[in-house]
C-alpha atoms as a PDB file:
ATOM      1  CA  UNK A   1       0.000   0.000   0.000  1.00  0.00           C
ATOM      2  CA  UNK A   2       1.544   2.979  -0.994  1.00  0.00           C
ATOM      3  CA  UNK A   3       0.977   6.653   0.900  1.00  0.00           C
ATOM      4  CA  UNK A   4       0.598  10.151  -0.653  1.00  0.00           C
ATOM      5  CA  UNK A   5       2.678  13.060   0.787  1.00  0.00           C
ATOM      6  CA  UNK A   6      -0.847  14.740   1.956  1.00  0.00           C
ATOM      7  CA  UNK A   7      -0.062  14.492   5.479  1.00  0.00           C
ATOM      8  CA  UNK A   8      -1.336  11.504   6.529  1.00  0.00           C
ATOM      9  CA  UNK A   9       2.098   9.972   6.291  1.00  0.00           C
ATOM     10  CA  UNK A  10       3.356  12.025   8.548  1.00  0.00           C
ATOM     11  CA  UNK A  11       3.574  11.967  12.230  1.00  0.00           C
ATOM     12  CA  UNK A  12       4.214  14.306  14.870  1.00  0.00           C
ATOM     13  CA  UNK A  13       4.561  12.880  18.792  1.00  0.00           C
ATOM     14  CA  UNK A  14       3.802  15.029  22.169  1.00  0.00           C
ATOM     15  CA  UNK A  15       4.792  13.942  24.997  1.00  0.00           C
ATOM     16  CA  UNK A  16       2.731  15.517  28.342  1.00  0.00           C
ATOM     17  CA  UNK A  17       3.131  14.982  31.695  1.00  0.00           C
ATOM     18  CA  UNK A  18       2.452  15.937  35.171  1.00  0.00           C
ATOM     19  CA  UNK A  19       6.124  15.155  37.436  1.00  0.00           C
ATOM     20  CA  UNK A  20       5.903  16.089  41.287  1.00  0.00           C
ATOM     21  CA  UNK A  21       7.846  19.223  42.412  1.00  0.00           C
ATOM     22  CA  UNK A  22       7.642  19.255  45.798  1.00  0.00           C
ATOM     23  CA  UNK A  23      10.945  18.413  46.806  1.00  0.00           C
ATOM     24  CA  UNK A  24      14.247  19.149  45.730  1.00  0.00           C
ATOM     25  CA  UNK A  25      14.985  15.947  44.379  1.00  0.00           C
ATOM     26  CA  UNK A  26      11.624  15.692  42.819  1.00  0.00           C
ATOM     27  CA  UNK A  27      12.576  19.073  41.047  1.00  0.00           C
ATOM     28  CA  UNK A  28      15.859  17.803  39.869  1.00  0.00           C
ATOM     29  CA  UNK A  29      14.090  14.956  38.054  1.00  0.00           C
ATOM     30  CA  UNK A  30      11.610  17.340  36.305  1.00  0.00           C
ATOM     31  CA  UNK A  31      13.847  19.435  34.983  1.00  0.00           C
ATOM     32  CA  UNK A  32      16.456  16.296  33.571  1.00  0.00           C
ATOM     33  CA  UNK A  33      13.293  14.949  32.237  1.00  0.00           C
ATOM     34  CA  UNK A  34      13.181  17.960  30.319  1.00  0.00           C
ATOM     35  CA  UNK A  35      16.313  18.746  29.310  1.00  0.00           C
ATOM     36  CA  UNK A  36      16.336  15.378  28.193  1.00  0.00           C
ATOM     37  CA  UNK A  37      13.187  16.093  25.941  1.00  0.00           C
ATOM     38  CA  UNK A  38      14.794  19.215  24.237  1.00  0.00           C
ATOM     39  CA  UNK A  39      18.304  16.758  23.551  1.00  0.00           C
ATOM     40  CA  UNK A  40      16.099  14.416  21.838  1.00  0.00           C
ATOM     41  CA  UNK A  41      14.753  17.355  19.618  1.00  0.00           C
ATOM     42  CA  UNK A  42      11.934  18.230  21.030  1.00  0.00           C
ATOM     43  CA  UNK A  43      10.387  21.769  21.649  1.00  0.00           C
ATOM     44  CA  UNK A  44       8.092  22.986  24.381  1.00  0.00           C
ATOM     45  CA  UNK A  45       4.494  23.524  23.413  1.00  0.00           C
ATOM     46  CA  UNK A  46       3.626  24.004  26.383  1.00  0.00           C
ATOM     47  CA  UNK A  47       5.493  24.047  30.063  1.00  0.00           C
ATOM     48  CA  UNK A  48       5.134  20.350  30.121  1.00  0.00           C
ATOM     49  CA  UNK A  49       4.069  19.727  26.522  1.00  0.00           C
ATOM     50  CA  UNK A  50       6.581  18.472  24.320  1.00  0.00           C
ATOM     51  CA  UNK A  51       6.614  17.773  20.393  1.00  0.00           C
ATOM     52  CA  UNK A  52       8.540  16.495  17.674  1.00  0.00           C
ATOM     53  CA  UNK A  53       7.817  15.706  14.144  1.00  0.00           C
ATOM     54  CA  UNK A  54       8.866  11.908  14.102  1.00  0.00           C
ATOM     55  CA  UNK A  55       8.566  11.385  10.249  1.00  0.00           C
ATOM     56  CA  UNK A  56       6.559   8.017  10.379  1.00  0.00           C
ATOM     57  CA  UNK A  57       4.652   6.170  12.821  1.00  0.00           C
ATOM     58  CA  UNK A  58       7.597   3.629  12.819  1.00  0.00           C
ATOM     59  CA  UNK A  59      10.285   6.021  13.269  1.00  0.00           C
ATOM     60  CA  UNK A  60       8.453   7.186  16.294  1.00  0.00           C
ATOM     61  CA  UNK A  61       8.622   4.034  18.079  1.00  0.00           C
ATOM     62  CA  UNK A  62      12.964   4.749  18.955  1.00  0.00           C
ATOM     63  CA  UNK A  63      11.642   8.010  20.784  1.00  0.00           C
ATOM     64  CA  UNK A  64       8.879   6.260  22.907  1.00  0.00           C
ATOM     65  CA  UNK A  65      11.442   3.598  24.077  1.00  0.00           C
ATOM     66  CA  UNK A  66      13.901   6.634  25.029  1.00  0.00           C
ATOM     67  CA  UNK A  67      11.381   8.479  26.862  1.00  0.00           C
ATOM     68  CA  UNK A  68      10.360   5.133  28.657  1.00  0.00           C
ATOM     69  CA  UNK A  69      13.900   4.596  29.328  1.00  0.00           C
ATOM     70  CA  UNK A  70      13.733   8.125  30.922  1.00  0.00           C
ATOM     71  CA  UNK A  71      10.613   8.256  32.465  1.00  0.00           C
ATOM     72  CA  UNK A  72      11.562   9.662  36.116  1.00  0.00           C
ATOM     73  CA  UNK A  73       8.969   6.748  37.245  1.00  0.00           C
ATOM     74  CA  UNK A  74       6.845   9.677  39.420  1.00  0.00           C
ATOM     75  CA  UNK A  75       4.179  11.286  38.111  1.00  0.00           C
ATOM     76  CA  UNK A  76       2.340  10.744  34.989  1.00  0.00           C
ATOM     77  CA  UNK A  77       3.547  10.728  31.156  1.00  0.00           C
ATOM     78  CA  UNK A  78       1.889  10.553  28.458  1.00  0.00           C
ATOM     79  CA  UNK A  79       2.537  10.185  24.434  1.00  0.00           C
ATOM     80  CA  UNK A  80       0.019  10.848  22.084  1.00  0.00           C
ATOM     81  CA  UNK A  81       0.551  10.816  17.941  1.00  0.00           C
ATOM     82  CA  UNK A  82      -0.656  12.893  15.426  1.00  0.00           C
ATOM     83  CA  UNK A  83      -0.454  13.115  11.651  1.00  0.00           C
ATOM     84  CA  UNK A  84       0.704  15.803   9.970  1.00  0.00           C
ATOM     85  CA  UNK A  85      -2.921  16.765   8.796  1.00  0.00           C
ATOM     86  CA  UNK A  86      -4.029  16.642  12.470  1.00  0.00           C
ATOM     87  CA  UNK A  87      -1.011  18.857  14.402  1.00  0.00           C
ATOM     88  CA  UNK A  88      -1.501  21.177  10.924  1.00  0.00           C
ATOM     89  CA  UNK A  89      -5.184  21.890  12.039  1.00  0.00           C
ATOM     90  CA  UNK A  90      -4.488  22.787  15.690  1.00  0.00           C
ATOM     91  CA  UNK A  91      -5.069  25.952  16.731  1.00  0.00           C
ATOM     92  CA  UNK A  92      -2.805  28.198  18.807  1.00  0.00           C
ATOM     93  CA  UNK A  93      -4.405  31.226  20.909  1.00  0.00           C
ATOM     94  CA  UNK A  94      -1.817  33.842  22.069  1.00  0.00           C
ATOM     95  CA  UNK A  95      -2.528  36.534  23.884  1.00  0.00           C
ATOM     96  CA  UNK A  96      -3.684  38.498  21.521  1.00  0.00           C
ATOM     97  CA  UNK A  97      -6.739  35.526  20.852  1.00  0.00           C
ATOM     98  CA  UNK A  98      -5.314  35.418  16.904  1.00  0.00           C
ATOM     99  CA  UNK A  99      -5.103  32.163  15.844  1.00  0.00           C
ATOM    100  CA  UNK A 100      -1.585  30.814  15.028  1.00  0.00           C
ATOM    101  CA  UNK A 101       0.320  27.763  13.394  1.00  0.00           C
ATOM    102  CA  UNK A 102       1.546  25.526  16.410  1.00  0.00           C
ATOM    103  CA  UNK A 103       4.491  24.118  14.229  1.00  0.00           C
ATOM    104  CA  UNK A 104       5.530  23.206  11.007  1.00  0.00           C
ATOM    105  CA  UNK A 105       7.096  19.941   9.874  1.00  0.00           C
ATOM    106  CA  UNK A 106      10.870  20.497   9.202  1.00  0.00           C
ATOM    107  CA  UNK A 107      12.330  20.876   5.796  1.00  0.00           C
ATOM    108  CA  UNK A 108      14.355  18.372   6.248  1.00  0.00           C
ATOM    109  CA  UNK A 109      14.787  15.136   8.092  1.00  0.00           C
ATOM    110  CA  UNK A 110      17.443  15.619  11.338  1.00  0.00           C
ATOM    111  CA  UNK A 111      19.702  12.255  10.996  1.00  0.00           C
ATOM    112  CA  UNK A 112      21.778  11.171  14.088  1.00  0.00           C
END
C-alpha cells in the first residue's frame, strides 16, 4: 500500500506529563526529564508539553522507548501521535486571541 505526501504519512509525537515538584529531588528529576526532551529534539508547546515531528509512525517508536527509558517513574507521562494533517489543524491562541500555526514539519529530516 503505498501513501501520498498529503499528510497523513506524517507523524508528529507530544509527549505531556504531570512530574511532582515538591521536593528538591523531585525538582531535579523534572527538569532532567526535560532537558532530556529538548536533547532528543523536542520543543516545548507548552510548560510540560513536548513535540517532535517523528517522520513516520515507525520512526516514532525509537523516541517512545527513550522516553520510557527516561521516564523519572513519578508522576504521569503521556505520548500521544498525530499526523501531519491533524497537528496542521491545531489551533494556537496567544494573547492576543489570533489564531496561530503551532508548528511546522521540518524541511528536512534531522539524521543522528
Amino acid at each position: 500500500m503505498s501513501y501520498k505526501t498529503d499528510g497523513l504519512k506524517y507523524m508528529w509525537m507530544m509527549v505531556m506529563f504531570d512530574l511532582p515538584t515538591e521536593t528538591r529531588q523531585e525538582r531535579r528529576a523534572a527538569s532532567q526529564f526535560r532537558n532530556f526532551l529538548q536533547d532528543m529534539g523536542f520543543s516545548m508547546a507548552q510548560y510540560s508539553v513536548y513535540v517532535r515531528f517523528t517522520g513516520t509512525r515507525e520512526n516514532s517508536q525509537k523516541y517512545v522507548r527513550a522516553v520510557q527509558r527516561n521516564n523519572p517513574c513519578t508522576g504521569d507521562v503521556n505520548i500521544l501521535f498525530f499526523t501531519d494533517t491533524q497537528f496542521g489543524d491545531i489551533i494556537h491562541l496567544d494573547k492576543t486571541d489570533a489564531p496561530t500555526a503551532l508548528a511546522r514539519r521540518p524541511d528536512q529530516l534531522q539524521l543522528f
